[in-house]
C-alpha atoms as a PDB file:
ATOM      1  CA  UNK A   1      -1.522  -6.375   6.359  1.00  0.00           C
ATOM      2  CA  UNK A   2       1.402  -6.629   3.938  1.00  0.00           C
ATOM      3  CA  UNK A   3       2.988  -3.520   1.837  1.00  0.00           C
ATOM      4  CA  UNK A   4       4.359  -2.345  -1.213  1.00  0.00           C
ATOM      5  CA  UNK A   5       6.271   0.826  -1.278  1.00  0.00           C
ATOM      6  CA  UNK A   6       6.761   1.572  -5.340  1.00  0.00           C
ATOM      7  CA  UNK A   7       8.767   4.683  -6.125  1.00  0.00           C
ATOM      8  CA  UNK A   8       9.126   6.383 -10.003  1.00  0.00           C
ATOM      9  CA  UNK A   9      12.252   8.473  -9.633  1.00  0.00           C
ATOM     10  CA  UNK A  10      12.561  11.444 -10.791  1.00  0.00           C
ATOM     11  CA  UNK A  11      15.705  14.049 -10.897  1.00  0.00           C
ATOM     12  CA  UNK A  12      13.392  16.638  -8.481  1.00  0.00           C
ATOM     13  CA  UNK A  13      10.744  14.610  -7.425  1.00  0.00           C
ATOM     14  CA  UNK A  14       9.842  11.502  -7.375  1.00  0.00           C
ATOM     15  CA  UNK A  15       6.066   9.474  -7.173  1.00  0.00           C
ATOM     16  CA  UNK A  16       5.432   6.979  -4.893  1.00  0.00           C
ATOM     17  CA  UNK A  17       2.211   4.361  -4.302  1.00  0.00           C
ATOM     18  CA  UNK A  18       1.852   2.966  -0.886  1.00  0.00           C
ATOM     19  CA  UNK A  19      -0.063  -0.089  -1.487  1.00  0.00           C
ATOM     20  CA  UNK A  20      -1.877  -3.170   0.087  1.00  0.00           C
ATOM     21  CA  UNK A  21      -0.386  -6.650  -0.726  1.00  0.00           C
ATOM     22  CA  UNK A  22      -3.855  -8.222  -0.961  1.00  0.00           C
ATOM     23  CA  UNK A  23      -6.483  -5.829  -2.583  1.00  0.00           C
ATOM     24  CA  UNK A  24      -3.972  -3.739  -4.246  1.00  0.00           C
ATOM     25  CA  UNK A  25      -5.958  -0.868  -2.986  1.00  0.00           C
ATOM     26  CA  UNK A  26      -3.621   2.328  -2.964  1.00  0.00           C
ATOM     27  CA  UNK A  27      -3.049   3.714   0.873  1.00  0.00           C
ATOM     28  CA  UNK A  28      -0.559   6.584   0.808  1.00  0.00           C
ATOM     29  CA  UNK A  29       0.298   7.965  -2.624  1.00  0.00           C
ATOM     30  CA  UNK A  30       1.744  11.256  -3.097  1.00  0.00           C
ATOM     31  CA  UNK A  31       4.468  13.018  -5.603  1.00  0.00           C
ATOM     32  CA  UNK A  32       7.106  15.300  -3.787  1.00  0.00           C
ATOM     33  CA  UNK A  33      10.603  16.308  -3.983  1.00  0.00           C
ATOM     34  CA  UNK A  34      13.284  13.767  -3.781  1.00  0.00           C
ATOM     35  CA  UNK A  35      15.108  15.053  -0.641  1.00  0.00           C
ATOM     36  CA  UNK A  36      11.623  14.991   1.505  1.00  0.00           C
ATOM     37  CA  UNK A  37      10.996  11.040   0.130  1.00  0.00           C
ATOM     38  CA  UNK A  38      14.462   9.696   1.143  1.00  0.00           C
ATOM     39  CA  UNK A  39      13.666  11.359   4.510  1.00  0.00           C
ATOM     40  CA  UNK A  40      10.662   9.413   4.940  1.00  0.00           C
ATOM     41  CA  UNK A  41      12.380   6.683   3.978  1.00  0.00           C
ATOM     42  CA  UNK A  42      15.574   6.960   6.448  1.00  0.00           C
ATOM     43  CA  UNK A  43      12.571   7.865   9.634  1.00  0.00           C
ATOM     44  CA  UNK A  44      10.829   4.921   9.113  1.00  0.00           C
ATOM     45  CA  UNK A  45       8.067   7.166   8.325  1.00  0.00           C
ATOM     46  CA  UNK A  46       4.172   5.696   8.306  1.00  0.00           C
ATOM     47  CA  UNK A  47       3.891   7.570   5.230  1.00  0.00           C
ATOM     48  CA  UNK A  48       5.968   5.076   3.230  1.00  0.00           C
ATOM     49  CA  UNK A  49       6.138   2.182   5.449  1.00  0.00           C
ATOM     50  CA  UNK A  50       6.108  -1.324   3.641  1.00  0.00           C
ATOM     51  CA  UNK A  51       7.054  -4.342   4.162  1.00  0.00           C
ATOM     52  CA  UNK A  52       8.679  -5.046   0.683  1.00  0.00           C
ATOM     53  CA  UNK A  53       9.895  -1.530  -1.856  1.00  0.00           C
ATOM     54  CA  UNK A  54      10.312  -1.358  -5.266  1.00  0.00           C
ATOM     55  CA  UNK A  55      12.376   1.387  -7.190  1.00  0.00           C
ATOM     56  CA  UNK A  56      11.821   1.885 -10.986  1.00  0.00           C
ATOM     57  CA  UNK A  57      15.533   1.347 -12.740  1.00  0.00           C
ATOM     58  CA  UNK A  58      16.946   3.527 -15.585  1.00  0.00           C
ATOM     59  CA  UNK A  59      18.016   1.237 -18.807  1.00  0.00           C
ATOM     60  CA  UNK A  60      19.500   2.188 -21.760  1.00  0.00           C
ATOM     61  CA  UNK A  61      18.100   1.820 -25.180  1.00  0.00           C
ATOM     62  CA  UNK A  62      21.029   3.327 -26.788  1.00  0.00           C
ATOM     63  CA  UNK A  63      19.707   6.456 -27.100  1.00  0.00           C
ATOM     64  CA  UNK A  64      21.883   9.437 -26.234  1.00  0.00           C
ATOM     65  CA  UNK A  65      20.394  10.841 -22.682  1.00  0.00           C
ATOM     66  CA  UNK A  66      21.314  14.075 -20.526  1.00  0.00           C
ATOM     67  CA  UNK A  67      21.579  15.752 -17.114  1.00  0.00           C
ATOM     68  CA  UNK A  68      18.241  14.592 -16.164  1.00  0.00           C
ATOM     69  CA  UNK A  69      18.398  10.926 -16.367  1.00  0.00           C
ATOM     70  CA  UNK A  70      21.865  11.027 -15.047  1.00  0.00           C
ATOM     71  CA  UNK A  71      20.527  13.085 -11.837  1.00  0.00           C
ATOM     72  CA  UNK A  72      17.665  10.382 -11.661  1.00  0.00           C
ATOM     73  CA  UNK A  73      20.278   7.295 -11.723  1.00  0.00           C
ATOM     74  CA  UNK A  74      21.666   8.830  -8.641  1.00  0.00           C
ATOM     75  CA  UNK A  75      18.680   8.991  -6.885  1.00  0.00           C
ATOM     76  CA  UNK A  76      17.785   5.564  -7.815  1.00  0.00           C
ATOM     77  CA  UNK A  77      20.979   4.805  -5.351  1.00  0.00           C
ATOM     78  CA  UNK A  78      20.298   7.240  -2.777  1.00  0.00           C
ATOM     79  CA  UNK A  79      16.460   5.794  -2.706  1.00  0.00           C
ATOM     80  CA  UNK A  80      17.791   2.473  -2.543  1.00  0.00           C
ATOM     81  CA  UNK A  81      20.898   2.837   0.017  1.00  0.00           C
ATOM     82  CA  UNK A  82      17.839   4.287   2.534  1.00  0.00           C
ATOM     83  CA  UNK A  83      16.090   1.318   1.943  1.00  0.00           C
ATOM     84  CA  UNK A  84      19.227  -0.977   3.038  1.00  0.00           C
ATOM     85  CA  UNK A  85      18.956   1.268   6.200  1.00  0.00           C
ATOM     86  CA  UNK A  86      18.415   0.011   9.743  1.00  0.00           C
ATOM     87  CA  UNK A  87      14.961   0.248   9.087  1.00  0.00           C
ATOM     88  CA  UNK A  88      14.383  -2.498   6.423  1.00  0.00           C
ATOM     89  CA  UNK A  89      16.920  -4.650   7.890  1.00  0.00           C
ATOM     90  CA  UNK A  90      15.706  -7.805   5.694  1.00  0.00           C
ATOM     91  CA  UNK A  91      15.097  -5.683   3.084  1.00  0.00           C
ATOM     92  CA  UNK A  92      16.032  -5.260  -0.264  1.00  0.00           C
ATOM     93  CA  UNK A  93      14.897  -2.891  -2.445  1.00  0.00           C
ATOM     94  CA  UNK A  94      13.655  -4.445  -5.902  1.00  0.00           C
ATOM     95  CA  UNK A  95      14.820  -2.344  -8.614  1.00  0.00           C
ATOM     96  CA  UNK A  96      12.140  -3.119 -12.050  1.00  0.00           C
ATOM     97  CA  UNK A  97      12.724  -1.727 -15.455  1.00  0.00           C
ATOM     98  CA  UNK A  98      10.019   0.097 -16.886  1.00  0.00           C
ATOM     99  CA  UNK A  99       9.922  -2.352 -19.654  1.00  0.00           C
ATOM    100  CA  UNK A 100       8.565  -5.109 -17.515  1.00  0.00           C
ATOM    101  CA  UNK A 101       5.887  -2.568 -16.056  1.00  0.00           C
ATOM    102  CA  UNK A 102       4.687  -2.148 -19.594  1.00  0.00           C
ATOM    103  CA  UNK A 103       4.802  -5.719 -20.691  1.00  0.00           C
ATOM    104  CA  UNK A 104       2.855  -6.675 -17.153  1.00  0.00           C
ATOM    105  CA  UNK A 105      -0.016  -5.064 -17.821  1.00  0.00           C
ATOM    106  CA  UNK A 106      -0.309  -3.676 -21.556  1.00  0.00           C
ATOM    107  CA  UNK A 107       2.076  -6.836 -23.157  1.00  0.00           C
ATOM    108  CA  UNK A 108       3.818  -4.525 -25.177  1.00  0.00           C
ATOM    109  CA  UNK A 109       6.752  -2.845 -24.499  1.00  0.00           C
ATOM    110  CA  UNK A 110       5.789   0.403 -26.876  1.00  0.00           C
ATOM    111  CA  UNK A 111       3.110   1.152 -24.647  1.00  0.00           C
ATOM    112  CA  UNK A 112       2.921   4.835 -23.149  1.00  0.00           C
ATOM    113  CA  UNK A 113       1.909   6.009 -19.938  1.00  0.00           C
ATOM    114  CA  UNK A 114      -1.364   6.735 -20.775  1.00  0.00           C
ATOM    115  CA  UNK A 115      -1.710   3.349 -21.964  1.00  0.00           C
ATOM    116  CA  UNK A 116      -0.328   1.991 -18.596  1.00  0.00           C
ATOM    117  CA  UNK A 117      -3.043   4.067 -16.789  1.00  0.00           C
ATOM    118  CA  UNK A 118      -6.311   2.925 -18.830  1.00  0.00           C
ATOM    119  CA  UNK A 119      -5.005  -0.643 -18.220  1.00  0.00           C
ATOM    120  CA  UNK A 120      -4.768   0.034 -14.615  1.00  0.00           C
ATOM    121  CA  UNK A 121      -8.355   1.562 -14.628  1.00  0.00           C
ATOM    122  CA  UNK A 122     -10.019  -1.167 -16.941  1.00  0.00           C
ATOM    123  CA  UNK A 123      -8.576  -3.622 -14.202  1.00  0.00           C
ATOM    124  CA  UNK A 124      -9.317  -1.458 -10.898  1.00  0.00           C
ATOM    125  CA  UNK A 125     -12.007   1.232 -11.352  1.00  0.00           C
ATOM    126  CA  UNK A 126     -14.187  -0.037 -14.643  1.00  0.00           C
ATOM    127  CA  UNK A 127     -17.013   1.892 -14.887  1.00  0.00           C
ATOM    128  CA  UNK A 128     -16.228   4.515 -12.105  1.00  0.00           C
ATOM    129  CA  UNK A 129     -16.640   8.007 -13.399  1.00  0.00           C
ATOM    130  CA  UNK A 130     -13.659  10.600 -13.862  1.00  0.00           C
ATOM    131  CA  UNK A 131     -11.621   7.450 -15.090  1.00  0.00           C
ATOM    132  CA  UNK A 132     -11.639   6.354 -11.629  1.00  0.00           C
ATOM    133  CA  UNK A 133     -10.622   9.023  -9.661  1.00  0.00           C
ATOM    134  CA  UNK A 134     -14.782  10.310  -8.841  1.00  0.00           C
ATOM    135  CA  UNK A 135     -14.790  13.516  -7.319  1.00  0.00           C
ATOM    136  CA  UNK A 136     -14.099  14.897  -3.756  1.00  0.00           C
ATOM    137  CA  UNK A 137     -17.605  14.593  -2.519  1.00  0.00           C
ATOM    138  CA  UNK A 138     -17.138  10.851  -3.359  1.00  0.00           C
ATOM    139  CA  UNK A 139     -13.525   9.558  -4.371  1.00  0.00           C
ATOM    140  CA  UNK A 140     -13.081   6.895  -6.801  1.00  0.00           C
ATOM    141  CA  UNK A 141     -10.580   3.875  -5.998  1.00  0.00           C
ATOM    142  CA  UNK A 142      -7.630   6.414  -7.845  1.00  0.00           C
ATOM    143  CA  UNK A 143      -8.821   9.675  -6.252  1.00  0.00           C
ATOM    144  CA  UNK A 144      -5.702  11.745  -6.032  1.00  0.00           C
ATOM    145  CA  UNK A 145      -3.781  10.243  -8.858  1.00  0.00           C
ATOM    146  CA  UNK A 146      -1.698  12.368 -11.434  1.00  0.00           C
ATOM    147  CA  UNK A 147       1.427  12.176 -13.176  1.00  0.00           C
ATOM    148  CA  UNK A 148       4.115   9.892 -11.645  1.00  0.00           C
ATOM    149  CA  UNK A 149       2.194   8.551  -9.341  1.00  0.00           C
ATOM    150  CA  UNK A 150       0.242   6.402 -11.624  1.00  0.00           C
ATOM    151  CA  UNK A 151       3.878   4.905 -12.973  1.00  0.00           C
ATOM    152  CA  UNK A 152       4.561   4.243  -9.157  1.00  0.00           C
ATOM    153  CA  UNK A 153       1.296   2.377  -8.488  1.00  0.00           C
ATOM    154  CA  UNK A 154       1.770   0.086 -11.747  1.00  0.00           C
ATOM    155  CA  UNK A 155       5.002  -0.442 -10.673  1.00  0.00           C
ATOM    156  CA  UNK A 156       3.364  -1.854  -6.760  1.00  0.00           C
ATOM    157  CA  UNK A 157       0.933  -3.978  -8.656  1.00  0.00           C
ATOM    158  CA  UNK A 158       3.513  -5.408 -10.467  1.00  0.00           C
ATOM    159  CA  UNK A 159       5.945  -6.455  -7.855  1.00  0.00           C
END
């Protein structure tokens, strides 16, 4: 079974969708601080293990920008230097723009997130109740999604 690793930075914590190559169906996802990821990632851990990884890339629209997305940049490199590591030998990482996430699957690049995420759910869990996610007592094909971790699991489907 192939894997996609996708990873949405962030300047804390970062998102992340373990994936399946071939159903798309999501098998590890998770959002957690920055320094525990890049661990997983330099252990080889099972958590994150994938056969191919995709980082989402800061761009600039021109737009004057701060601390935060400066701090994320850098851990766009660290993410990716752990990647080059001994354990993804032939590996490396593919860094995507969030513009192409949003053209993929909403063909406009003013979409929003929450546009992202119904276009995921029309595609993957149409007609599932709690958009998807269905409750503990029976979990939905996105059970366990919030926040970042939706922009991560666009991102896998899209590589």
């Amino acid at each position: 079974m192939s894997r996609i690793l996708a990873i949405d930075p962030g300047n804390t914590e970062s998102g992340y969708a373990l994936i399946d190559l071939g159903t798309r169906e999501p098998i590890n996802i998770g959002k957690i601080p920055n320094d525990h990821l890049r661990r997983l990632l330099l252990t080889a851990n099972e958590e994150v293990d994938a056969d191919h990884v995709a980082i989402e890339m800061v761009a600039s629209y021109g737009m004057a920008v701060g601390k935060d997305v400066f701090e994320t940049c850098v851990w766009v490199g660290r993410f990716a230097e752990a990647v080059r590591g001994n354990w993804y030998p032939h590996s490396e990482p593919q860094l995507v723009y969030r513009k192409d996430v949003k053209l993929h699957h909403c063909h406009s690049a003013k979409a929003k997130d929450a546009n992202i995420a119904q276009a995921l759910i029309d595609r993957f869990a149409s007609g599932e109740p709690n958009r998807g996610k269905g409750t503990k007592a029976a979990p939905g094909f996105f059970y366990g999604f919030r926040a970042d971790i939706w922009q991560a699991y666009a991102l896998a489907v899209l590589v």
